[in-house]
PDB file of N, CA and C in Angstrom:
ATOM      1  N   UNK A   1     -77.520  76.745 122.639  1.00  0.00           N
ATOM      2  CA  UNK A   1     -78.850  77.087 122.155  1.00  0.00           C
ATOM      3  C   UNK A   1     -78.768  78.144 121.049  1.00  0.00           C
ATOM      4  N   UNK A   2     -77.314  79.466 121.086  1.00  0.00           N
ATOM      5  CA  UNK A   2     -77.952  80.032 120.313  1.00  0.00           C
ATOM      6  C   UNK A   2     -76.975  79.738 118.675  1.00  0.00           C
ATOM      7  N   UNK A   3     -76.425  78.532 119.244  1.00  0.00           N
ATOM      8  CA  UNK A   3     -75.541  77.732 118.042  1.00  0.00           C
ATOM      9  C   UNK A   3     -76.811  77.298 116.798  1.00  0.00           C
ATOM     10  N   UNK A   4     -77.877  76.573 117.996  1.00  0.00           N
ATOM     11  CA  UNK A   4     -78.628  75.939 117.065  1.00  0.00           C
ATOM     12  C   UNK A   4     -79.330  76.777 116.665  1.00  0.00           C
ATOM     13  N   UNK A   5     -80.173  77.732 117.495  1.00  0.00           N
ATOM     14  CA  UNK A   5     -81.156  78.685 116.832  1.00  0.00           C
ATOM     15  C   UNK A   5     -80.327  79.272 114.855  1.00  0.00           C
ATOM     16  N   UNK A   6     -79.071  79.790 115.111  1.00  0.00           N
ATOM     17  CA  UNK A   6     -78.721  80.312 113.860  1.00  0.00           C
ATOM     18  C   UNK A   6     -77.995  79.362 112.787  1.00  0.00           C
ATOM     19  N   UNK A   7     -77.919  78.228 113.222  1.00  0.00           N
ATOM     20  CA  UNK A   7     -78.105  77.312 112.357  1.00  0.00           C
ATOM     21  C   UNK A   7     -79.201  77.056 111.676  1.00  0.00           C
ATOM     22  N   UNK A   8     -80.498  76.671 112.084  1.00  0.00           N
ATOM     23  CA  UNK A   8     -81.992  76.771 111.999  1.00  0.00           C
ATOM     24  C   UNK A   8     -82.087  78.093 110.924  1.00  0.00           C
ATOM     25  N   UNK A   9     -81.494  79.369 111.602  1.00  0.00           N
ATOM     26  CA  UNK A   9     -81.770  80.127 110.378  1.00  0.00           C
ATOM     27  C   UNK A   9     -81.181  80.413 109.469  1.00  0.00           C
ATOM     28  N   UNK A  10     -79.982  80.133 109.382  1.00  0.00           N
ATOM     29  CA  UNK A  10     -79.280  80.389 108.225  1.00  0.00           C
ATOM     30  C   UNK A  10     -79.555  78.788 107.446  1.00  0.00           C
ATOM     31  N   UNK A  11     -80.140  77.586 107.288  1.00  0.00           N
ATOM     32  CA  UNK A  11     -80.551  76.668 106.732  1.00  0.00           C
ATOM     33  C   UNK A  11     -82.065  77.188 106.615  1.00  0.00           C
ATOM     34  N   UNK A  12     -82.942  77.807 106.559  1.00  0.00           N
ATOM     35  CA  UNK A  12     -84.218  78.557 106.350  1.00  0.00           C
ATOM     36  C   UNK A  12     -83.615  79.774 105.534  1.00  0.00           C
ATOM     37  N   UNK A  13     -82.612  80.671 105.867  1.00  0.00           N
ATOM     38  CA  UNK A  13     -82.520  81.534 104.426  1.00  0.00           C
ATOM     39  C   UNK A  13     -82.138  80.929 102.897  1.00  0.00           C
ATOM     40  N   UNK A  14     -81.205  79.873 103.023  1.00  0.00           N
ATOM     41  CA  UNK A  14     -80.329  79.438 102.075  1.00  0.00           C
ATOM     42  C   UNK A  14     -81.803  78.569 101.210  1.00  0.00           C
ATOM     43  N   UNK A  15     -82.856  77.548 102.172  1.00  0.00           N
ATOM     44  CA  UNK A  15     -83.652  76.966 100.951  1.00  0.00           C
ATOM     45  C   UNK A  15     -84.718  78.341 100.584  1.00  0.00           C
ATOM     46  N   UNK A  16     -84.826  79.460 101.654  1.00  0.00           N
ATOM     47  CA  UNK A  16     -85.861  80.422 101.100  1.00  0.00           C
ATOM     48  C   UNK A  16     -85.318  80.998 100.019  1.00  0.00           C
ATOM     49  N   UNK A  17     -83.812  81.444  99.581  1.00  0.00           N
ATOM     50  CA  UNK A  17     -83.230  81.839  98.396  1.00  0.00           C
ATOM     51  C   UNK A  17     -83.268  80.761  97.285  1.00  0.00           C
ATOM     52  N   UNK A  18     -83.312  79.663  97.726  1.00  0.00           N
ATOM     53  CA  UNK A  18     -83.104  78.757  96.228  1.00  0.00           C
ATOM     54  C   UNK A  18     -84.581  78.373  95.969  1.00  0.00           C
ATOM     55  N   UNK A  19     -85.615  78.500  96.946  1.00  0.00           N
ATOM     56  CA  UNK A  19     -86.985  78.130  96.795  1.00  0.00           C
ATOM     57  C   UNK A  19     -87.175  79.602  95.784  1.00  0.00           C
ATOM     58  N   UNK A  20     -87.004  80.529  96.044  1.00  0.00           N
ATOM     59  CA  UNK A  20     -87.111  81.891  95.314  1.00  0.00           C
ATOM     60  C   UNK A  20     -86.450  82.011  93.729  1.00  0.00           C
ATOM     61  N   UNK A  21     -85.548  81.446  94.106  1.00  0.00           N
ATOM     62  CA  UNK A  21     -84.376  81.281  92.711  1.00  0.00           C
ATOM     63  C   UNK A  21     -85.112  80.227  91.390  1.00  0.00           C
ATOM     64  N   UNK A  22     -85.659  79.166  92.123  1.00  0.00           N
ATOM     65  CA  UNK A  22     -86.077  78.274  91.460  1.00  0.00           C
ATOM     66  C   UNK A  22     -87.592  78.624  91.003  1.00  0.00           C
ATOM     67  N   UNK A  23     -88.259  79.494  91.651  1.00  0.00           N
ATOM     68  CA  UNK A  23     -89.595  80.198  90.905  1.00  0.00           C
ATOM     69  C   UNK A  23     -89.478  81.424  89.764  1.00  0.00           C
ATOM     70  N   UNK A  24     -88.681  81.995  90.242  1.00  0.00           N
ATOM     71  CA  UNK A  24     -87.878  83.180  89.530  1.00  0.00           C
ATOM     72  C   UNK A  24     -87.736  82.236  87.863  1.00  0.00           C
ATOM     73  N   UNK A  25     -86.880  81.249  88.150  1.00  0.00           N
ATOM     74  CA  UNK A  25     -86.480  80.903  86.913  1.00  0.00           C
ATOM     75  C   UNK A  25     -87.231  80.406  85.860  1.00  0.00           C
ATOM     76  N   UNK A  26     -88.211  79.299  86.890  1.00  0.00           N
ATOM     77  CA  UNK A  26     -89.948  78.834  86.132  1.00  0.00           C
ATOM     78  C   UNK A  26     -90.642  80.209  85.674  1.00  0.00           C
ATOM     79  N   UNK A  27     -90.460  81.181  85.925  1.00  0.00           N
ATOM     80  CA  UNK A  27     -91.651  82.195  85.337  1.00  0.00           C
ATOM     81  C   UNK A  27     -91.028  82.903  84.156  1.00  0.00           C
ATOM     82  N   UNK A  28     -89.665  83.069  84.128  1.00  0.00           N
ATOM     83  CA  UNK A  28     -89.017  83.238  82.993  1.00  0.00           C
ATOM     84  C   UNK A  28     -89.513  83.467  81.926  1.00  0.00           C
ATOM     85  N   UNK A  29     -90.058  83.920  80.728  1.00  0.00           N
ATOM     86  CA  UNK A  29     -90.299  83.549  79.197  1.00  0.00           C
ATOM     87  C   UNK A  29     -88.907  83.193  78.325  1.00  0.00           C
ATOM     88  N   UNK A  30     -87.576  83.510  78.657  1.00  0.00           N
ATOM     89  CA  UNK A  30     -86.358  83.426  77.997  1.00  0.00           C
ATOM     90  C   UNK A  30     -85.454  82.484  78.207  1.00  0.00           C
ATOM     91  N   UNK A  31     -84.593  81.712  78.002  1.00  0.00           N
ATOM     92  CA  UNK A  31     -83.442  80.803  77.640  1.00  0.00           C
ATOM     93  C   UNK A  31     -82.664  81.434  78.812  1.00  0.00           C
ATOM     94  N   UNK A  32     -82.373  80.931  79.757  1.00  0.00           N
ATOM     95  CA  UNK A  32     -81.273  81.217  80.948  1.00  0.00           C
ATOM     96  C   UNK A  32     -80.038  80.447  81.131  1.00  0.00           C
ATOM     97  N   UNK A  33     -80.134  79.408  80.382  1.00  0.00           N
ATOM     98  CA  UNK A  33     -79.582  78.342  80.254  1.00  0.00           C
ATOM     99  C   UNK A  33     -78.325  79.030  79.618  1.00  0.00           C
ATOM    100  N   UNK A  34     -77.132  78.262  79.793  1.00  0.00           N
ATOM    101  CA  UNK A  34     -75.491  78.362  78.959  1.00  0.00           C
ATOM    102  C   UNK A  34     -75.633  78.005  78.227  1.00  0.00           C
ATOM    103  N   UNK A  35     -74.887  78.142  76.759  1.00  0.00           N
ATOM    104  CA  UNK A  35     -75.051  77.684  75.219  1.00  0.00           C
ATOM    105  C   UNK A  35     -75.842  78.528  74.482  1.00  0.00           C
ATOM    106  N   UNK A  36     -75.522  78.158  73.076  1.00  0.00           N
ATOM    107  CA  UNK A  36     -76.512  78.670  72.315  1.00  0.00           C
ATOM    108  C   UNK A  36     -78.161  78.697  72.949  1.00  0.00           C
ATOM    109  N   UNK A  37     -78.564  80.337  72.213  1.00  0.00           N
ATOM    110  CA  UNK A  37     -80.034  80.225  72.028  1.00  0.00           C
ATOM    111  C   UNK A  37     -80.799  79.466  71.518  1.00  0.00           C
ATOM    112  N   UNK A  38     -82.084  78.755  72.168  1.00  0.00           N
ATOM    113  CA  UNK A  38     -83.188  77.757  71.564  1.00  0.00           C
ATOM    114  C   UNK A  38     -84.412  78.154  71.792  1.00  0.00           C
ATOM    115  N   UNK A  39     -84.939  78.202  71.161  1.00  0.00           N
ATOM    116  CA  UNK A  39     -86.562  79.104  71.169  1.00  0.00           C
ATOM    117  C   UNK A  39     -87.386  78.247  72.343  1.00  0.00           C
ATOM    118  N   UNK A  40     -88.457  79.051  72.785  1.00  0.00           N
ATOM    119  CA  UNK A  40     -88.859  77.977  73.554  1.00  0.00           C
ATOM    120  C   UNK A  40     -89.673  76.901  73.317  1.00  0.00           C
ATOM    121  N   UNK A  41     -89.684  75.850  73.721  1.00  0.00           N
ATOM    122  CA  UNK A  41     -89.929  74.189  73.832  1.00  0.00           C
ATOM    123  C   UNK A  41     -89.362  73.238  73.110  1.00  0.00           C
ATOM    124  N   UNK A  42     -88.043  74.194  72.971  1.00  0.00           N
ATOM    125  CA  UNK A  42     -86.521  73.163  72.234  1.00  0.00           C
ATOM    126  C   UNK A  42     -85.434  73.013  73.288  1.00  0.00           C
ATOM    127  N   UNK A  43     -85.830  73.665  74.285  1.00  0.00           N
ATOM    128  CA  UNK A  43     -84.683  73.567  75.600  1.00  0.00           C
ATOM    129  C   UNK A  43     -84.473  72.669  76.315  1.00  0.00           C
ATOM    130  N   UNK A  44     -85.065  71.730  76.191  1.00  0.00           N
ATOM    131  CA  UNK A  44     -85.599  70.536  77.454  1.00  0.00           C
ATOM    132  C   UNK A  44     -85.296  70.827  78.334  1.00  0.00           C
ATOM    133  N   UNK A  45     -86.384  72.076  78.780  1.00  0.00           N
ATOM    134  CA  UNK A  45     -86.793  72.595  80.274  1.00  0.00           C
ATOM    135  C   UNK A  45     -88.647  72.114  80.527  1.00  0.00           C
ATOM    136  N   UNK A  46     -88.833  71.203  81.250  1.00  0.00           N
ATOM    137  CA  UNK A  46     -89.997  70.469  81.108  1.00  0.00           C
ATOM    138  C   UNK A  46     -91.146  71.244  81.497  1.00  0.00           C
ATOM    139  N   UNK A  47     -91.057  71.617  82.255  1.00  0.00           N
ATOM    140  CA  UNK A  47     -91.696  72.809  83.063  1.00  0.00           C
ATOM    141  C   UNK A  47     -92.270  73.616  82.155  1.00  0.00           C
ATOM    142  N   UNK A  48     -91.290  74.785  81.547  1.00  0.00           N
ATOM    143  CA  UNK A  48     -90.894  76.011  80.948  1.00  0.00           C
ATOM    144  C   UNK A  48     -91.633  75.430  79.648  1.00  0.00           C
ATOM    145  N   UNK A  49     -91.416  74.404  78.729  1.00  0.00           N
ATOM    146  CA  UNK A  49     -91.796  73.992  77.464  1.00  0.00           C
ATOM    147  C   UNK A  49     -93.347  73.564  77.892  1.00  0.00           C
ATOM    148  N   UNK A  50     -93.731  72.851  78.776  1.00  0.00           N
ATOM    149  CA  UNK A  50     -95.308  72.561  79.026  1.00  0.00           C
ATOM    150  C   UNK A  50     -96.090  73.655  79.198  1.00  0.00           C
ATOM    151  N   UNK A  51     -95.496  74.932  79.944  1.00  0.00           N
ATOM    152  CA  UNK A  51     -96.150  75.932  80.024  1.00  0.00           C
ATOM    153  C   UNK A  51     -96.295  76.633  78.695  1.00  0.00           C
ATOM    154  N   UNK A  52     -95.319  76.568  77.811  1.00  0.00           N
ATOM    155  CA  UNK A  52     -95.362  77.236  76.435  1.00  0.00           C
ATOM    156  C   UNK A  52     -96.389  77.090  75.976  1.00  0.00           C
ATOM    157  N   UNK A  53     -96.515  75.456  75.935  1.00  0.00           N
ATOM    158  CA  UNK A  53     -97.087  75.279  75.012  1.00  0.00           C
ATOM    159  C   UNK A  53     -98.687  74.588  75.477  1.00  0.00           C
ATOM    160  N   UNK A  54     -99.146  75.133  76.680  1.00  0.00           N
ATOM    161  CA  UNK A  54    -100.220  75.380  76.736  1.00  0.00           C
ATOM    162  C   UNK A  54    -100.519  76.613  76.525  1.00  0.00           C
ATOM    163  N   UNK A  55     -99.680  77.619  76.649  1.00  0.00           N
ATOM    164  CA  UNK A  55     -99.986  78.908  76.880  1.00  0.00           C
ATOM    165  C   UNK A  55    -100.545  78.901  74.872  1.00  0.00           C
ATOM    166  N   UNK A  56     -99.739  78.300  74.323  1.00  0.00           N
ATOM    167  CA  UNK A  56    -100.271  78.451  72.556  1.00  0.00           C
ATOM    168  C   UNK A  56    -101.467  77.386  72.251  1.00  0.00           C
ATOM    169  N   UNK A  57    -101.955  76.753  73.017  1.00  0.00           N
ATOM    170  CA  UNK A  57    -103.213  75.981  72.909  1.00  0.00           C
ATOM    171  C   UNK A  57    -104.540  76.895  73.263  1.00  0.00           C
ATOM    172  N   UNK A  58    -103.883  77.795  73.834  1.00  0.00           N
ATOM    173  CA  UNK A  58    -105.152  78.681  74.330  1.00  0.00           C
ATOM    174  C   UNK A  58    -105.176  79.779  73.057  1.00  0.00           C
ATOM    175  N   UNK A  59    -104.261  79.891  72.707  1.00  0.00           N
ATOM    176  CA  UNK A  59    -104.511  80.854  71.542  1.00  0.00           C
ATOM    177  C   UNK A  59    -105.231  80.809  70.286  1.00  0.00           C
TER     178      UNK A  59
END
């Protein structure tokens, strides 16, 4: 029982860190990515570029 219980939680920390990791990275304004710098909505990050570029429709 207490095999499974900390199995259970250590598979609940690992997606709560990458669920975290992966919002972290969407809120970004900057290039995180390896390689050269690309301004944003030249990255083909789909997410990251749709948000850009609503965020400049409102402007």
């Amino acid at each position: 029982m207490m095999l499974l219980t900390w199995s259970y939680l250590s598979a609940f920390a690992v997606l709560l860190g990458a669920e975290l990791n992966a919002e972290l990275e969407r809120q970004t304004p900057q290039d995180t990515t390896t390689g050269p710098a690309r301004s944003l909505g030249e990255r083909g990050a789909t997410v990251a570029d749709t948000k850009i570029h609503a965020a400049e429709k409102r402007t």
